[in-house]
Every structure is written in structure tokens, then in C-alpha cells.
C-alpha atoms as a PDB file:
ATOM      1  CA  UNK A   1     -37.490  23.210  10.481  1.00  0.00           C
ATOM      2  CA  UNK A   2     -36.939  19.353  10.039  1.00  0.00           C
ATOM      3  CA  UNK A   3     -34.231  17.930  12.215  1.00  0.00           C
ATOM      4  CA  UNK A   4     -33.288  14.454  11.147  1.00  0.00           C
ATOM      5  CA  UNK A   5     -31.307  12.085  13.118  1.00  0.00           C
ATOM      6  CA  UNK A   6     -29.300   9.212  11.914  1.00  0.00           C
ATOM      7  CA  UNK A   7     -29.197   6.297  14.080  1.00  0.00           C
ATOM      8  CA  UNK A   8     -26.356   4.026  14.120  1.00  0.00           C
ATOM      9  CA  UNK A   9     -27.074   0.243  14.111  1.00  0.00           C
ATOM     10  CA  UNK A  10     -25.968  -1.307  16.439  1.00  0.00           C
ATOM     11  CA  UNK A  11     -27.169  -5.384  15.600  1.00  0.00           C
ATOM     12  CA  UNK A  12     -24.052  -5.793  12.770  1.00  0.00           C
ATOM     13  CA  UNK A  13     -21.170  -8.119  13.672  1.00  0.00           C
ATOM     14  CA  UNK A  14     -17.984  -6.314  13.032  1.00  0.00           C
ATOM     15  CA  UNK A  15     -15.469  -8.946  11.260  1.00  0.00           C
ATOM     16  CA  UNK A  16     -11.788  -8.788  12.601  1.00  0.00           C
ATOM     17  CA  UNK A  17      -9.448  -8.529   9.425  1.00  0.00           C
ATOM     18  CA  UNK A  18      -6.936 -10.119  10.882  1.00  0.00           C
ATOM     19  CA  UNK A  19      -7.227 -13.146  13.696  1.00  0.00           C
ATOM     20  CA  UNK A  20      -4.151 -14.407  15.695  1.00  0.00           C
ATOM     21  CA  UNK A  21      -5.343 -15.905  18.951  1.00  0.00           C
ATOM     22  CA  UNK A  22      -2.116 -15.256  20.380  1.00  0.00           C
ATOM     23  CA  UNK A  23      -1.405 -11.864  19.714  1.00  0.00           C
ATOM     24  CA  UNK A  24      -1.428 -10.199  22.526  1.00  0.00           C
ATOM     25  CA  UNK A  25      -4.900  -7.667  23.377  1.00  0.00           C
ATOM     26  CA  UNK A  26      -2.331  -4.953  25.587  1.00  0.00           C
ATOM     27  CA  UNK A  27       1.032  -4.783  26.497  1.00  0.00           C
ATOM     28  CA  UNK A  28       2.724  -6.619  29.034  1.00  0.00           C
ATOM     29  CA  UNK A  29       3.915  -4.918  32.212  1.00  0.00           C
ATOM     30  CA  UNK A  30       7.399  -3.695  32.004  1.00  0.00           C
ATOM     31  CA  UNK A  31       9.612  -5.347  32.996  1.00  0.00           C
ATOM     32  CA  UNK A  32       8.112  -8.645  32.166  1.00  0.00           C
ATOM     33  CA  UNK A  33      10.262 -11.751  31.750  1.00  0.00           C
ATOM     34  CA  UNK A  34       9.271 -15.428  30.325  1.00  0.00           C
ATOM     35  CA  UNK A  35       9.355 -18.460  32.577  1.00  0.00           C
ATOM     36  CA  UNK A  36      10.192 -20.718  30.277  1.00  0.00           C
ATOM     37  CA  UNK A  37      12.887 -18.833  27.982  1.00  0.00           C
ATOM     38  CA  UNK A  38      13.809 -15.768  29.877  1.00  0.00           C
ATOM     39  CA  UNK A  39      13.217 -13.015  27.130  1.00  0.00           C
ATOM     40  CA  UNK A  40      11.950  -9.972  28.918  1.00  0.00           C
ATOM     41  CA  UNK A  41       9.555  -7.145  27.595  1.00  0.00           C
ATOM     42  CA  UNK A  42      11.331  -4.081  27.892  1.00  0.00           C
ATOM     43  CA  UNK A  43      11.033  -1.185  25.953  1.00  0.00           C
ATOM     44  CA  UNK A  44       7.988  -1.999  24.414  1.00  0.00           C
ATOM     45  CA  UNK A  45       9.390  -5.536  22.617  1.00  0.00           C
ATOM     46  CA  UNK A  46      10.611  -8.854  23.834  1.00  0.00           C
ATOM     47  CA  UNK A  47      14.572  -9.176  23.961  1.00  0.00           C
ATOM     48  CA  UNK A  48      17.262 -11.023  25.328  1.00  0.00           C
ATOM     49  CA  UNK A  49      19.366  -9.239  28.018  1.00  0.00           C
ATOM     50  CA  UNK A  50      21.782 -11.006  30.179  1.00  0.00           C
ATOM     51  CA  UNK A  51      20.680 -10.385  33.464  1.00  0.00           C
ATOM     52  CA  UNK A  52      16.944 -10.561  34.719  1.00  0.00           C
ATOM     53  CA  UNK A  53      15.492  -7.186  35.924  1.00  0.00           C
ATOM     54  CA  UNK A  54      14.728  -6.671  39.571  1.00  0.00           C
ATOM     55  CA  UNK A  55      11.056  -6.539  39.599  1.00  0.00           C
ATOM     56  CA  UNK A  56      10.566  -8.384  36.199  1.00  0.00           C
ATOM     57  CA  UNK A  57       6.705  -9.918  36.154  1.00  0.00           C
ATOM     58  CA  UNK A  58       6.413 -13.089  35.003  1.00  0.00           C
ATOM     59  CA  UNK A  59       4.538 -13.819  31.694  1.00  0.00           C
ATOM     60  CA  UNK A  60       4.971 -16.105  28.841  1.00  0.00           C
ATOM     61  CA  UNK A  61       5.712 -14.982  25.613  1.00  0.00           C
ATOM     62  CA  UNK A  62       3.563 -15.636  22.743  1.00  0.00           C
ATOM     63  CA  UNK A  63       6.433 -17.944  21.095  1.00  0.00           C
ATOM     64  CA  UNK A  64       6.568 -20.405  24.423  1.00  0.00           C
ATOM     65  CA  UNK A  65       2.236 -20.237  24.417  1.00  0.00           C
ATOM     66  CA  UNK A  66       2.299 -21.485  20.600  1.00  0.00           C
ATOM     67  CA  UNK A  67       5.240 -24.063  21.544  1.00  0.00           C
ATOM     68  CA  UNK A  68       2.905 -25.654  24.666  1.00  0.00           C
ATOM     69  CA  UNK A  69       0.511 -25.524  22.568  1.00  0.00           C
ATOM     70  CA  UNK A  70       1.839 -26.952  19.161  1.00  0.00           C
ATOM     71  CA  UNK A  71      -0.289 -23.540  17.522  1.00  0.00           C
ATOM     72  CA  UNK A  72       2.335 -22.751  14.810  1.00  0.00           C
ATOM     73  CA  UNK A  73       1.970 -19.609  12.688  1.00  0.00           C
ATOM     74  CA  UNK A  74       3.938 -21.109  10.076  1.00  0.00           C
ATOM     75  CA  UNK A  75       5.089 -24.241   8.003  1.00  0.00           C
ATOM     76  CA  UNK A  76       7.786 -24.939   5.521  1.00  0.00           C
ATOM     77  CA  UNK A  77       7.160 -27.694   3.547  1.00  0.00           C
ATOM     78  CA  UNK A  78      10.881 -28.956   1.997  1.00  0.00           C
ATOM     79  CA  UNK A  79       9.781 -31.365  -1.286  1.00  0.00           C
ATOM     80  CA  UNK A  80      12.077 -32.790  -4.116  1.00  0.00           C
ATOM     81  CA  UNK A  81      14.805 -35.441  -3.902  1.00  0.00           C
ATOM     82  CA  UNK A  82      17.425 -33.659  -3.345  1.00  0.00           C
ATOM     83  CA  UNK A  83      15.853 -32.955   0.216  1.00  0.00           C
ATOM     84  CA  UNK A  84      16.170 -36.477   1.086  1.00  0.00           C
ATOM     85  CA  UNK A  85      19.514 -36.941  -0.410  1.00  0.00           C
ATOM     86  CA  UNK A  86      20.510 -33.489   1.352  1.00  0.00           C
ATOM     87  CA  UNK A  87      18.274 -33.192   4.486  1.00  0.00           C
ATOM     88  CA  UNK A  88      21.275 -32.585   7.342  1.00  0.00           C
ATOM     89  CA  UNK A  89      22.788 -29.589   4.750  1.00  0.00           C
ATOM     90  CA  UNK A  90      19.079 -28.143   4.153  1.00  0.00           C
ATOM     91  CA  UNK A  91      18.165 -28.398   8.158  1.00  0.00           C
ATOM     92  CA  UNK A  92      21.154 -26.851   8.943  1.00  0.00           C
ATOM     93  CA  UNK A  93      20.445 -24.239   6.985  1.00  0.00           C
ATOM     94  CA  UNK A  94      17.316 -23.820   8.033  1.00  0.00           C
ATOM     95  CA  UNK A  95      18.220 -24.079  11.633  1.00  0.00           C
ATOM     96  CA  UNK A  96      20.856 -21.062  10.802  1.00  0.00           C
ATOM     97  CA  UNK A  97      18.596 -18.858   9.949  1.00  0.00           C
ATOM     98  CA  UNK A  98      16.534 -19.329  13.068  1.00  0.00           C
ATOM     99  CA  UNK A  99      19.344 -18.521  14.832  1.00  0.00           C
ATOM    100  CA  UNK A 100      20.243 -15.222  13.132  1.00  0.00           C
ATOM    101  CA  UNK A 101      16.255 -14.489  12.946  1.00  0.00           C
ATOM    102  CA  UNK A 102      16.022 -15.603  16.874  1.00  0.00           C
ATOM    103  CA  UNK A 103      18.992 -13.311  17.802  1.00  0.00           C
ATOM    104  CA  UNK A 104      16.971  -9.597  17.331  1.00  0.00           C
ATOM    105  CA  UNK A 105      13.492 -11.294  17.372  1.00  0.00           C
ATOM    106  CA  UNK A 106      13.188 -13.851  20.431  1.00  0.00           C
ATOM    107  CA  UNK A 107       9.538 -14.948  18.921  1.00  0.00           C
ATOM    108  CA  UNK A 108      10.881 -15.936  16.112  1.00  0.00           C
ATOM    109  CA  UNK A 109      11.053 -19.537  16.343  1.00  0.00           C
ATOM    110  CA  UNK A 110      11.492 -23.071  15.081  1.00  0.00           C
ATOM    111  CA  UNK A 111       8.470 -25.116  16.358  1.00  0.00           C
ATOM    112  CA  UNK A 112       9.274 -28.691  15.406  1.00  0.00           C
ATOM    113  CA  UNK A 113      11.014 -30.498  12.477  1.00  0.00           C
ATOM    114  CA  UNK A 114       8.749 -33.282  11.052  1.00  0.00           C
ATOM    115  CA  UNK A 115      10.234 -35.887   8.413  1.00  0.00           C
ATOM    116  CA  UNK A 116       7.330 -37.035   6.281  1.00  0.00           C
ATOM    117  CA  UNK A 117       7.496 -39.806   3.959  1.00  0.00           C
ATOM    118  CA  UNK A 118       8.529 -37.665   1.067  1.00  0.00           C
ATOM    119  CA  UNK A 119       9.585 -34.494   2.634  1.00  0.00           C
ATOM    120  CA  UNK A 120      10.099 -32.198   5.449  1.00  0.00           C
ATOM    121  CA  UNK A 121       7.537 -29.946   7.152  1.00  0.00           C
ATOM    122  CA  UNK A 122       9.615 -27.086   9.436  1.00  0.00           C
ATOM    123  CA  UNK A 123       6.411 -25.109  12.155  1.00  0.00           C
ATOM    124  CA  UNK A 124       7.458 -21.685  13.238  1.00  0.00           C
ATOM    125  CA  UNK A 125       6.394 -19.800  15.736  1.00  0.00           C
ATOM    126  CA  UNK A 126       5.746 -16.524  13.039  1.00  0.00           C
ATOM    127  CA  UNK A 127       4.821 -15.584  10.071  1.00  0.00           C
ATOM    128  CA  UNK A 128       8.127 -13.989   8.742  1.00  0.00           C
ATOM    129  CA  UNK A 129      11.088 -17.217   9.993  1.00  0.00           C
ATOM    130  CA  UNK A 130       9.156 -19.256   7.094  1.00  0.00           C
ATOM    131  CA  UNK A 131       9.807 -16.666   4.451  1.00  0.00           C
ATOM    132  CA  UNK A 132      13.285 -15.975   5.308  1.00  0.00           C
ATOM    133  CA  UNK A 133      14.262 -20.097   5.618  1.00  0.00           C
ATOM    134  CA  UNK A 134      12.305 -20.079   2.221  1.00  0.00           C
ATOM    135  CA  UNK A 135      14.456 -17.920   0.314  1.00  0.00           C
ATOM    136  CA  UNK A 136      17.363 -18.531   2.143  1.00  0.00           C
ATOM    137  CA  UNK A 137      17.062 -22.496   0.691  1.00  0.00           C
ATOM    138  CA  UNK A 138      16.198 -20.806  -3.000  1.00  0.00           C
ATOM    139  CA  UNK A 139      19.150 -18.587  -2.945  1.00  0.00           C
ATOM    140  CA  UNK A 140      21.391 -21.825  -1.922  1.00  0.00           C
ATOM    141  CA  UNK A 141      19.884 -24.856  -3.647  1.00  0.00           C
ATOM    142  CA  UNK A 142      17.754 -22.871  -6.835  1.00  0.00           C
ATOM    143  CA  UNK A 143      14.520 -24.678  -6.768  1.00  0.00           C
ATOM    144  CA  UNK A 144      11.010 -23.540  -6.668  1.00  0.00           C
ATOM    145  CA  UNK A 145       9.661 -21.393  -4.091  1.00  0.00           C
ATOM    146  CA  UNK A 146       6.184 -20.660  -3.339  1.00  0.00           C
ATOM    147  CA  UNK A 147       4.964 -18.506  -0.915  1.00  0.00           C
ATOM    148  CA  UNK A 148       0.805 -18.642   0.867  1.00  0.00           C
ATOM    149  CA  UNK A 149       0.471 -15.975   2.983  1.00  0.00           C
ATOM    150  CA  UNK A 150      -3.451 -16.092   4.506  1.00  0.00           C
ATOM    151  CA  UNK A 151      -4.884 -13.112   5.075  1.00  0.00           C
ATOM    152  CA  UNK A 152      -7.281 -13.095   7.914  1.00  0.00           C
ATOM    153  CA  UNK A 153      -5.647 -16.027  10.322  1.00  0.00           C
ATOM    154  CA  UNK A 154      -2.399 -15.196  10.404  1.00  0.00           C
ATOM    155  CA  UNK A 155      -0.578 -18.032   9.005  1.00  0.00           C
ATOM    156  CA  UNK A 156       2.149 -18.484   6.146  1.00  0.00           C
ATOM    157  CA  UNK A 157       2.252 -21.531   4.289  1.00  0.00           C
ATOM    158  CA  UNK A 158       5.994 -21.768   2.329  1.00  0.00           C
ATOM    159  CA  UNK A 159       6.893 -24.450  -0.170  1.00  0.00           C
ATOM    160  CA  UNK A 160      10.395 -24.733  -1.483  1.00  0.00           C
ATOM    161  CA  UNK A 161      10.605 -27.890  -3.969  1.00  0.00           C
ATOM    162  CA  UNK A 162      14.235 -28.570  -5.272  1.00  0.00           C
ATOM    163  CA  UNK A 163      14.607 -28.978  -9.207  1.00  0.00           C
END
């Protein structure tokens, strides 16, 4: 009788599908509260509560790591003239729904506002703010949205261009 064995190599280089260097490898101690903003991990997520826990650990949230270091996970890029004729209506907007976003999901978060020479550029903190300020500006203003999701870094590139 012939046994055969079937060794496994072991020289390949597995490929991550998906890379975000700031997601986080385990979960934080619990309770676990942010330095800099004060959400706490509890219950397995990152909320807001009102009062800090008694033996709450301190770690920064991935939102505050991508803020120090200006890492966003996703831009908005606001094009088309009536962006510049409009821009305190369409921040505002925009700002809106990072508050409603920012309310259940405390990394969910504008990163900075830039005002380019012909249109706006909005950095999140997440993949899923630019999306909703995206079609949050199409169901207002119309326009053409476009939407760049890439796959393996864990980015979102939006583009809303007014008609």
C-alpha cells in the first residue's frame, strides 16, 4: 500500500483583500475611552455616553488616529458652478449629515474642508459619510453623482458635479 502525503507550501505570500492601516487587529479593552474625543468602547462599538466609566482605559479611536494623522478614508470632491455660487448652502449640508451620521457612529467623521480653485474637496474619516453627503447633495441640488469605491485599500472616492 502507497501512502501519499501532500505537503502544504509554505514560501507563497498570502495577499490581504482588504488593507486599512487603521483598522484595528483586536478589540479594545472594555471600557475604553478616547483622549481626545471621549467616545468609549463599550459593548463591542465606540459610542457616546454622557458620563466616563470608572475604569475606562485610555485609547484613541481610529477616527482621532486618521485626524492626527491627516489619513482620510474618504473624499468628496464638490465640482460645477453652482458650488461656488452656493458653497455655505452645500457645506452646510454636508456638515448636517456628519452630524446625523456622527450621532450613532462616533468614527464617522468630517476630516477637513479644502476650497480648491474650482471646487471643494470634503476628507472623511470612513468610507460610508462620503456616500451619504453624496447623495444627500444629489437628492437636494440634482446633479451628477459618481461614486469610486477601491477595493483593496479601503478608500471611497465621491464626485457630485452640479448641472
Amino acid at each position: 500500500m502507497t501512502t501519499y502525503f501532500t505537503e502544504h507550501r509554505k514560501d507563497r505570500l498570502m495577499q490581504e483583500r482588504v488593507h486599512d492601516p487603521y483598522q484595528s487587529r483586536g478589540k479594545p479593552r472594555e471600557p475604553s475611552m478616547c483622549p481626545k474625543c471621549k467616545a468609549v468602547f463599550q459593548g463591542g462599538r465606540w459610542q457616546w455616553i454622557k458620563s466616563r466609566p470608572a475604569n475606562a482605559h485610555e485609547e484613541m479611536c481610529q477616527a482621532c488616529q486618521r485626524i492626527r494623522d491627516d489619513y482620510p478614508a474618504g473624499l468628496v470632491s464638490l465640482k460645477g458652478e453652482f458650488v461656488s455660487t452656493h458653497k455655505k448652502q452645500t457645506l452646510n449640508l454636508a456638515r448636517n449629515q456628519e452630524q446625523a451620521e456622527r450621532a450613532l457612529h462616533p468614527l464617522h467623521r468630517i476630516l477637513r474642508i479644502e476650497e480648491r480653485v474650482d471646487h471643494l474637496v470634503i476628507s472623511t474619516t470612513d468610507i460610508h459619510l462620503p456616500k451619504r453627503i453624496g447623495e444627500a447633495l444629489h437628492r437636494a441640488y440634482k446633479g451628477e453623482l459618481d461614486l469610486n469605491y477601491e477595493k483593496e485599500s479601503c478608500f471611497v472616492r465621491v464626485i457630485w458635479t452640479s448641472t
